[in-house]
N, C-alpha and C. Protein backbone atom coordinates (compact mmCIF):
# COMPACT_ATOMS: atom_id res chain seq x y z
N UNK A 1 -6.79 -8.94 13.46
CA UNK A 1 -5.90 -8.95 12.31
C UNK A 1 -4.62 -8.20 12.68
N UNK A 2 -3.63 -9.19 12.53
CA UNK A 2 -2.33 -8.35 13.11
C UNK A 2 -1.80 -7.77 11.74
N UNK A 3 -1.03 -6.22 12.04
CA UNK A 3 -0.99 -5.25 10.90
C UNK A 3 0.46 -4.89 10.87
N UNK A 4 1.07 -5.04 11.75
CA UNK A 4 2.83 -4.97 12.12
C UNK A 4 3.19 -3.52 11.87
N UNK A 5 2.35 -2.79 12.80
CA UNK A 5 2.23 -1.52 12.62
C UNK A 5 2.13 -0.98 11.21
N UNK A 6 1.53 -1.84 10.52
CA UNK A 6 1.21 -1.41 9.44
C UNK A 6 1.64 -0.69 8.27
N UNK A 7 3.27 -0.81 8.00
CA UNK A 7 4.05 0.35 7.27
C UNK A 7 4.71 0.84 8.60
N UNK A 8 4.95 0.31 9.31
CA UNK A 8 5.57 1.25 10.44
C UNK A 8 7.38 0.39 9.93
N UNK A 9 7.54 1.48 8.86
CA UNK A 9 8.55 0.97 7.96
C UNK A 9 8.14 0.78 6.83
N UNK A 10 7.22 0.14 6.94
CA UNK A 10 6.82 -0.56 5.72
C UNK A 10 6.23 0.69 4.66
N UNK A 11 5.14 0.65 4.89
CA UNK A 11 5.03 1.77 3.76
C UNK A 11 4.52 1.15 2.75
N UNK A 12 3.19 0.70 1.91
CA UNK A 12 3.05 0.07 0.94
C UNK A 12 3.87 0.71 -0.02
N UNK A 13 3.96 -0.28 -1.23
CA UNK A 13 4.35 -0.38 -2.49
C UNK A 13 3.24 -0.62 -3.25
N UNK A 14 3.08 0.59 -4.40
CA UNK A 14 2.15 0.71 -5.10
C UNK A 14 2.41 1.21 -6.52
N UNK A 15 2.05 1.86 -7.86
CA UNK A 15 1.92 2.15 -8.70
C UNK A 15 1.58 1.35 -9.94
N UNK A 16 2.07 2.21 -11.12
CA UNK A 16 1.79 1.52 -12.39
C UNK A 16 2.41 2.25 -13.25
N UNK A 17 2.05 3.03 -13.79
CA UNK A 17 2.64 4.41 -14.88
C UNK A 17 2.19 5.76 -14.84
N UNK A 18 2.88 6.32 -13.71
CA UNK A 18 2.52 7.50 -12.96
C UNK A 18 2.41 8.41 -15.08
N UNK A 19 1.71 8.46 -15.48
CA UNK A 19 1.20 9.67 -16.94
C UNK A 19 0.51 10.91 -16.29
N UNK A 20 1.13 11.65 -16.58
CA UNK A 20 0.15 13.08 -15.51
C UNK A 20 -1.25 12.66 -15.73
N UNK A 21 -1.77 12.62 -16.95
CA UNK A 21 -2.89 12.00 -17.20
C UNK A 21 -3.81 11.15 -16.27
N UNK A 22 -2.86 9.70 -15.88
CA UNK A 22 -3.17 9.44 -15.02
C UNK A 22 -3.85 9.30 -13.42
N UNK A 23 -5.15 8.71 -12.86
CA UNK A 23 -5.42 9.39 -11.81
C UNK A 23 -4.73 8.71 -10.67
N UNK A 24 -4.42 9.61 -9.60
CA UNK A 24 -3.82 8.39 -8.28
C UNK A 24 -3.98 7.30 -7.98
N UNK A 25 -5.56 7.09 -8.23
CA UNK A 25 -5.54 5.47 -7.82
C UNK A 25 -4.98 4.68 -9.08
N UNK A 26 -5.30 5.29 -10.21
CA UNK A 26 -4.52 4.23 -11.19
C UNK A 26 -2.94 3.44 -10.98
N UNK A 27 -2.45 5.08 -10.49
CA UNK A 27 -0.67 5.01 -10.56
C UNK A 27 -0.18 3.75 -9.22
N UNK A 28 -1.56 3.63 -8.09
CA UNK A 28 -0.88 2.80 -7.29
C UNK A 28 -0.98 1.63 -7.36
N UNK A 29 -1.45 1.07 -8.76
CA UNK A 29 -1.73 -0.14 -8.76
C UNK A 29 -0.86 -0.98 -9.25
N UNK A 30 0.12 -1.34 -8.76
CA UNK A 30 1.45 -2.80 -9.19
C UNK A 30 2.06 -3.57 -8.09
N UNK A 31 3.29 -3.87 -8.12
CA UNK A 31 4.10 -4.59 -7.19
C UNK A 31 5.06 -3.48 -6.83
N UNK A 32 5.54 -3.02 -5.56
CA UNK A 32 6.12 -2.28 -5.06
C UNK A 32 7.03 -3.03 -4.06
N UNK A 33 8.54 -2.91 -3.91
CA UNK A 33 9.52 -3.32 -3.07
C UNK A 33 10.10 -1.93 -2.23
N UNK A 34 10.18 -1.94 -1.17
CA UNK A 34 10.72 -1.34 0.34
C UNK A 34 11.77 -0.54 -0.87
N UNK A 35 12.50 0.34 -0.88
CA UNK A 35 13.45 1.09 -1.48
C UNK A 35 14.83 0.24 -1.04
N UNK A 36 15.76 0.02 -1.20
CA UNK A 36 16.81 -0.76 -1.00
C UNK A 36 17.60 0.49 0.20
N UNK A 37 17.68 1.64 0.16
CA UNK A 37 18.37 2.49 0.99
C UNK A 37 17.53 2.50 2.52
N UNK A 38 16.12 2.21 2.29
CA UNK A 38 15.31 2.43 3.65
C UNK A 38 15.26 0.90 4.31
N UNK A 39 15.75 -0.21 3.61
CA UNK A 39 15.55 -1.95 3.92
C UNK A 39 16.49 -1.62 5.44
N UNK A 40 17.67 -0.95 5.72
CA UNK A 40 18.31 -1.35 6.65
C UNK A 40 17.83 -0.09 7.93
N UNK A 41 16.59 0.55 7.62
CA UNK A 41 16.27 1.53 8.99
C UNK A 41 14.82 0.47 9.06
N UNK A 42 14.18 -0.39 8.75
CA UNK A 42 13.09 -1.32 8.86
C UNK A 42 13.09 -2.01 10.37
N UNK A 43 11.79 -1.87 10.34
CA UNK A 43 12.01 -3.51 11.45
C UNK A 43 11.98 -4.56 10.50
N UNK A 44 12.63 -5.68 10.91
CA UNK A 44 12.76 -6.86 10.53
C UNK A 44 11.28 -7.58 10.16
N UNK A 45 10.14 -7.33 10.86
CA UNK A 45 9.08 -8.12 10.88
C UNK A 45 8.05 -7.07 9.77
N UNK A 46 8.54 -6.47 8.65
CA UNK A 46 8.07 -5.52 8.18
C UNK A 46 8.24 -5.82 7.02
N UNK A 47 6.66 -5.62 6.26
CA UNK A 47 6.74 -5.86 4.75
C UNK A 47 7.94 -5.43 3.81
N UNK A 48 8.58 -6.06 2.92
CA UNK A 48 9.25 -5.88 1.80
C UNK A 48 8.89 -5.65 0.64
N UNK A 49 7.24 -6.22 0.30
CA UNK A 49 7.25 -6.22 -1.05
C UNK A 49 5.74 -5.97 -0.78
N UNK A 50 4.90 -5.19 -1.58
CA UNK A 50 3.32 -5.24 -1.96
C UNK A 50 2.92 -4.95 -3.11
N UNK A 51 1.49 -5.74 -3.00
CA UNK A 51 0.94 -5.91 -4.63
C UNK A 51 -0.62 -5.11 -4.09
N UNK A 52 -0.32 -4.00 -4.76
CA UNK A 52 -1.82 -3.52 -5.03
C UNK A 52 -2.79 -3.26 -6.24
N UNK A 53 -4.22 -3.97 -6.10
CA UNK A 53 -4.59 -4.82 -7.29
C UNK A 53 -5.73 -3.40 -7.59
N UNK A 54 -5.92 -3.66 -8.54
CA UNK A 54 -7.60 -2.60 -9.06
C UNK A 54 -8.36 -2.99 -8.45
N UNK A 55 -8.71 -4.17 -7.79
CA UNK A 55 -9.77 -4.50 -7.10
C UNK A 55 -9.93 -4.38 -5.98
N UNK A 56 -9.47 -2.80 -5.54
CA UNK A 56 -9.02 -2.43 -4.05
C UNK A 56 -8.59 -3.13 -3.30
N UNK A 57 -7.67 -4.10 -3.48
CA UNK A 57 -7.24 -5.23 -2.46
C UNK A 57 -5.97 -4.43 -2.93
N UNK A 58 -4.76 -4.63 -1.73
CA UNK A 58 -3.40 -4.45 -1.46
C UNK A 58 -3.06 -6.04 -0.50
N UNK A 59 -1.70 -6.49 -0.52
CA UNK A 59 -1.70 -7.83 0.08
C UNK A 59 0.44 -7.52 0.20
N UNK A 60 0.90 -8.06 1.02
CA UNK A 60 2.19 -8.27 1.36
C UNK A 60 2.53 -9.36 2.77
N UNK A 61 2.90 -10.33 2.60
CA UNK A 61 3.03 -11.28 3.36
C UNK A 61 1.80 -12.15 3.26
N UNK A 62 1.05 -12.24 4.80
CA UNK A 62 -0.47 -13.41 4.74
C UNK A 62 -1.08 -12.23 4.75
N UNK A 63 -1.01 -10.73 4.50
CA UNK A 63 -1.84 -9.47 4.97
C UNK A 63 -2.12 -9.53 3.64
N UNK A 64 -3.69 -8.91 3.63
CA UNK A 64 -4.51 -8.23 2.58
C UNK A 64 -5.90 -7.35 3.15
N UNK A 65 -5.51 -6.04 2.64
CA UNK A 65 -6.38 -5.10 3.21
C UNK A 65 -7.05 -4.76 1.99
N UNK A 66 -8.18 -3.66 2.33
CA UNK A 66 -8.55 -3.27 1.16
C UNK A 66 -8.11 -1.62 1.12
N UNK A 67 -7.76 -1.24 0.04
CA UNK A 67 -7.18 0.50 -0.42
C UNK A 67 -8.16 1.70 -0.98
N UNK A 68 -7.83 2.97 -1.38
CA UNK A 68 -8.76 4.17 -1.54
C UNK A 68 -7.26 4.59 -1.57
N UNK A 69 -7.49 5.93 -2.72
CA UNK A 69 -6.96 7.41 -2.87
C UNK A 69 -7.77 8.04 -2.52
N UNK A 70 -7.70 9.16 -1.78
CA UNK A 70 -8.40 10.39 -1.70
C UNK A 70 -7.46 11.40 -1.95
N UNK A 71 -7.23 12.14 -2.93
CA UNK A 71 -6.76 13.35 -3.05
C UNK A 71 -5.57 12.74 -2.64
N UNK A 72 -4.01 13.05 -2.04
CA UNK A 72 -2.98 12.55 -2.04
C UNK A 72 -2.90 11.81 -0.46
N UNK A 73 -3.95 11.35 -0.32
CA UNK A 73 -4.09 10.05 0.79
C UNK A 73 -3.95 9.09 0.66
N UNK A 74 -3.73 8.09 1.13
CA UNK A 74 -3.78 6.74 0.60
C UNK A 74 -4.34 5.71 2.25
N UNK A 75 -5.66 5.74 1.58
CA UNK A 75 -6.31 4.97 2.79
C UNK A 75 -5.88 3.49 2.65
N UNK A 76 -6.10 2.84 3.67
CA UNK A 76 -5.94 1.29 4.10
C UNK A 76 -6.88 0.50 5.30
N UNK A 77 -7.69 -0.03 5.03
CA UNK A 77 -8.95 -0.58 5.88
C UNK A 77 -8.09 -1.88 6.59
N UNK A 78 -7.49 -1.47 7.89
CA UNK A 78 -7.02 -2.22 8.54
C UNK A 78 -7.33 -3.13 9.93
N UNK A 79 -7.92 -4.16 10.40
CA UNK A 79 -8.79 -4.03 11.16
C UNK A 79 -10.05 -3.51 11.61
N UNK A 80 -10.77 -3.21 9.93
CA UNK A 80 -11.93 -2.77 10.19
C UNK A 80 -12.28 -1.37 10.26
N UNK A 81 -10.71 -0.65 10.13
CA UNK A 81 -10.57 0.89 10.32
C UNK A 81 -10.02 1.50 9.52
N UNK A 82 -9.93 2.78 9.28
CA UNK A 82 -9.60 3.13 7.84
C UNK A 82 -8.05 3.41 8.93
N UNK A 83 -6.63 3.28 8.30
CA UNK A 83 -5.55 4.37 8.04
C UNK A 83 -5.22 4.92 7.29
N UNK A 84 -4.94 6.49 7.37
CA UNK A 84 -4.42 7.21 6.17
C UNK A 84 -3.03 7.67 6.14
N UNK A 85 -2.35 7.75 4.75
CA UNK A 85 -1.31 8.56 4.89
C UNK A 85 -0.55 9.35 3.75
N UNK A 86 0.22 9.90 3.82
CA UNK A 86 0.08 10.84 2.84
C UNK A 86 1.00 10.00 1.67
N UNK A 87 0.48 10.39 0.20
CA UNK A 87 1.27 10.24 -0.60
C UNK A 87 1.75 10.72 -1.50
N UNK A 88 2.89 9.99 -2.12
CA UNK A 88 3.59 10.74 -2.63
C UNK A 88 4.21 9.90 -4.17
N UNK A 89 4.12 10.33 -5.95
CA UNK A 89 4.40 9.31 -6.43
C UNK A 89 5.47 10.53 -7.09
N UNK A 90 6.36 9.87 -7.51
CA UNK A 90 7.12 10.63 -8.45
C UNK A 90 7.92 9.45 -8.99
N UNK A 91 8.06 9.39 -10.39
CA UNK A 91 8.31 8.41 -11.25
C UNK A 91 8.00 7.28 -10.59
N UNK A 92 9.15 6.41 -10.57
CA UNK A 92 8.76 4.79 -9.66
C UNK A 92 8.84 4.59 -8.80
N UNK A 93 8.36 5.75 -8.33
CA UNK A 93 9.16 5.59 -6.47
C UNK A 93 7.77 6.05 -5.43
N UNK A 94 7.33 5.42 -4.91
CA UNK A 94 5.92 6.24 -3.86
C UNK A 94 6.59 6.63 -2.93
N UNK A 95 6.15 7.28 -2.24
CA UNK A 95 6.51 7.11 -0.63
C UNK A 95 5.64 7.64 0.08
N UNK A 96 5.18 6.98 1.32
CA UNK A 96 4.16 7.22 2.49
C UNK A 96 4.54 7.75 3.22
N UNK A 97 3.91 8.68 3.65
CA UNK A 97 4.38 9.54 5.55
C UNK A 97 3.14 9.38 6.05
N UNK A 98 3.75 9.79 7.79
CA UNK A 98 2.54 10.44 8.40
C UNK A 98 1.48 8.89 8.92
N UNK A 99 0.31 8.77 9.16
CA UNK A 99 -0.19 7.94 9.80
C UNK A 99 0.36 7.78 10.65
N UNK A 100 0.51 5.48 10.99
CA UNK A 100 1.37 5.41 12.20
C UNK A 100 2.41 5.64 11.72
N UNK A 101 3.24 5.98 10.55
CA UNK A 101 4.82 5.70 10.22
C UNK A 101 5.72 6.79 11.06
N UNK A 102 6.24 6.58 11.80
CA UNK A 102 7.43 7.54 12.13
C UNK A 102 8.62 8.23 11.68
N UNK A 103 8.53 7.95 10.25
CA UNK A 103 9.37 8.72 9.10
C UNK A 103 8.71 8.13 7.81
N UNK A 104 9.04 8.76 6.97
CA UNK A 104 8.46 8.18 5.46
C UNK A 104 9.34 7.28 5.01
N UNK A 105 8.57 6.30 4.17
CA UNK A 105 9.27 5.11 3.76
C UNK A 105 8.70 5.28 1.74
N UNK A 106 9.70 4.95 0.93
CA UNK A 106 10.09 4.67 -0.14
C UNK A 106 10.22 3.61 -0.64
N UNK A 107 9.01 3.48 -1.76
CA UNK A 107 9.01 2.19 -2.68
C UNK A 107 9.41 1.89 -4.46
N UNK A 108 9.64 1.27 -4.71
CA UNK A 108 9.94 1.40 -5.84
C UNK A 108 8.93 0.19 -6.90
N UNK A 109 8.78 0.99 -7.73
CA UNK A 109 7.82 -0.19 -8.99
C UNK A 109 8.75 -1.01 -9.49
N UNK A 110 8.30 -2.86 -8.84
CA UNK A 110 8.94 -3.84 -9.47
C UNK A 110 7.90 -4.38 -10.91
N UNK A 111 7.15 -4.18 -10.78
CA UNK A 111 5.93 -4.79 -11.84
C UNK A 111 4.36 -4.50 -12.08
N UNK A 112 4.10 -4.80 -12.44
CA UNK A 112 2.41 -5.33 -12.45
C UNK A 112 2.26 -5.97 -11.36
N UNK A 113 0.72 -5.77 -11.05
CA UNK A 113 0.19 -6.91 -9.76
C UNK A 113 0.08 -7.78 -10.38
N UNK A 114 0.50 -8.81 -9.11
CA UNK A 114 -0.15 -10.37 -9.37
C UNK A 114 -1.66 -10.71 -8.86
N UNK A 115 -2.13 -11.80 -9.24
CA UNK A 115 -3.54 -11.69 -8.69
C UNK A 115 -3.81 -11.86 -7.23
N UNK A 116 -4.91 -11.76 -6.73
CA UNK A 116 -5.45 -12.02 -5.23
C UNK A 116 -5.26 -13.40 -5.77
N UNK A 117 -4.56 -14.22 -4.64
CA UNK A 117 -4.91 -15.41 -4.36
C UNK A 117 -6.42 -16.32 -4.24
N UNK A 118 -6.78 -17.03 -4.60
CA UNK A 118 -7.61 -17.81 -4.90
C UNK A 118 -8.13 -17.90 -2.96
N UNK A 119 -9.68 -17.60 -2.73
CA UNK A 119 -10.10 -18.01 -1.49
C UNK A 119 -9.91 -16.64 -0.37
N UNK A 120 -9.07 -15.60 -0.97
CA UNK A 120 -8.66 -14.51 -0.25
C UNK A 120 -9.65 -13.34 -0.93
N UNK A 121 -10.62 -13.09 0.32
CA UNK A 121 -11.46 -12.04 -0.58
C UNK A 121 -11.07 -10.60 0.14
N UNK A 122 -11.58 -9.69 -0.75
CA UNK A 122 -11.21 -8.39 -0.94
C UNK A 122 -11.67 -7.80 0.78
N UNK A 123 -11.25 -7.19 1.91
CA UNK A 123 -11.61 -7.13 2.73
C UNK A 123 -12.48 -6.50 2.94
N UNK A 124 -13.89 -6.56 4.00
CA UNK A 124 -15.01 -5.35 3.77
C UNK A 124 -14.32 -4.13 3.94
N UNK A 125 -15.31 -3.34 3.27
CA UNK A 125 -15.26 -1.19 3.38
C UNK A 125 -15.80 -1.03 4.85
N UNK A 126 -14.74 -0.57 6.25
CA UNK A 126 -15.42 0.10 6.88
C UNK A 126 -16.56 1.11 7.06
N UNK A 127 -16.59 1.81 5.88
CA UNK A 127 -17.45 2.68 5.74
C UNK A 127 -18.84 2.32 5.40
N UNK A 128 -18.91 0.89 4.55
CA UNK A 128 -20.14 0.39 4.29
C UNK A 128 -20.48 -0.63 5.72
N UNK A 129 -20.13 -0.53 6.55
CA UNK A 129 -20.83 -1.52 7.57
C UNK A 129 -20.55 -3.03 7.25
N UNK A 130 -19.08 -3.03 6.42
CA UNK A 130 -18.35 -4.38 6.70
C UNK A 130 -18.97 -4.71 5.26
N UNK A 131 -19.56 -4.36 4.66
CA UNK A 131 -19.61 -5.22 3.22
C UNK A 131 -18.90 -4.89 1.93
């Protein structure tokens, strides 16, 4: 499964309605676009836009991984392997560091998720032995 360094730029796009109330995984669940100031330090072959669903699926381009918060982590089961990286939500804006990213990248809440595509299933939990 090719991952395009995975946020290496990219950086998912995640939330919903960061409410202090709110718990992390709630807040990362919508449509998230690349920040418009970080689009021109990107590689070119690097997500623009992601939809991360409640149903631990995240998806941007033909990619769909499956997601986890831990405490201000934000895991991603990529090839079967977990990546982590740190996060960060403040109003509509996430931003990821750390993992593979070589600087932090900034997203902004365009919407609600759209659904998983029809035939695209949720990817196994490394941790459960692929199921």
């Amino acid at each position: 499964m090719k991952h395009t360094g995975l946020l290496t730029g990219l950086a998912l796009a995640f939330l919903a309605s960061p409410a202090a109330a709110q718990s992390p995984r709630a807040t990362v669940i919508g449509t998230w676009r690349v920040d418009a100031a970080a689009k021109l330090a990107q590689r070119k072959d690097a997500p623009r836009l992601v939809v991360v669903r409640e149903d631990s699926s995240a998806s941007w381009g033909t990619e769909t991984v499956r997601w986890r918060v831990k405490g201000d982590r934000l895991w991603l089961a990529i090839g079967g392997e977990w990546e982590d990286y740190k996060l960060k939500l403040k109003g509509q804006t996430l931003t990821l560091s750390e993992g593979d990213l070589t600087k932090p990248v900034s997203f902004q809440r365009v919407g609600p998720p759209t659904g998983r595509p029809a035939g695209i299933a949720v990817p196994p939990d490394p941790d459960l032995g692929g199921e």
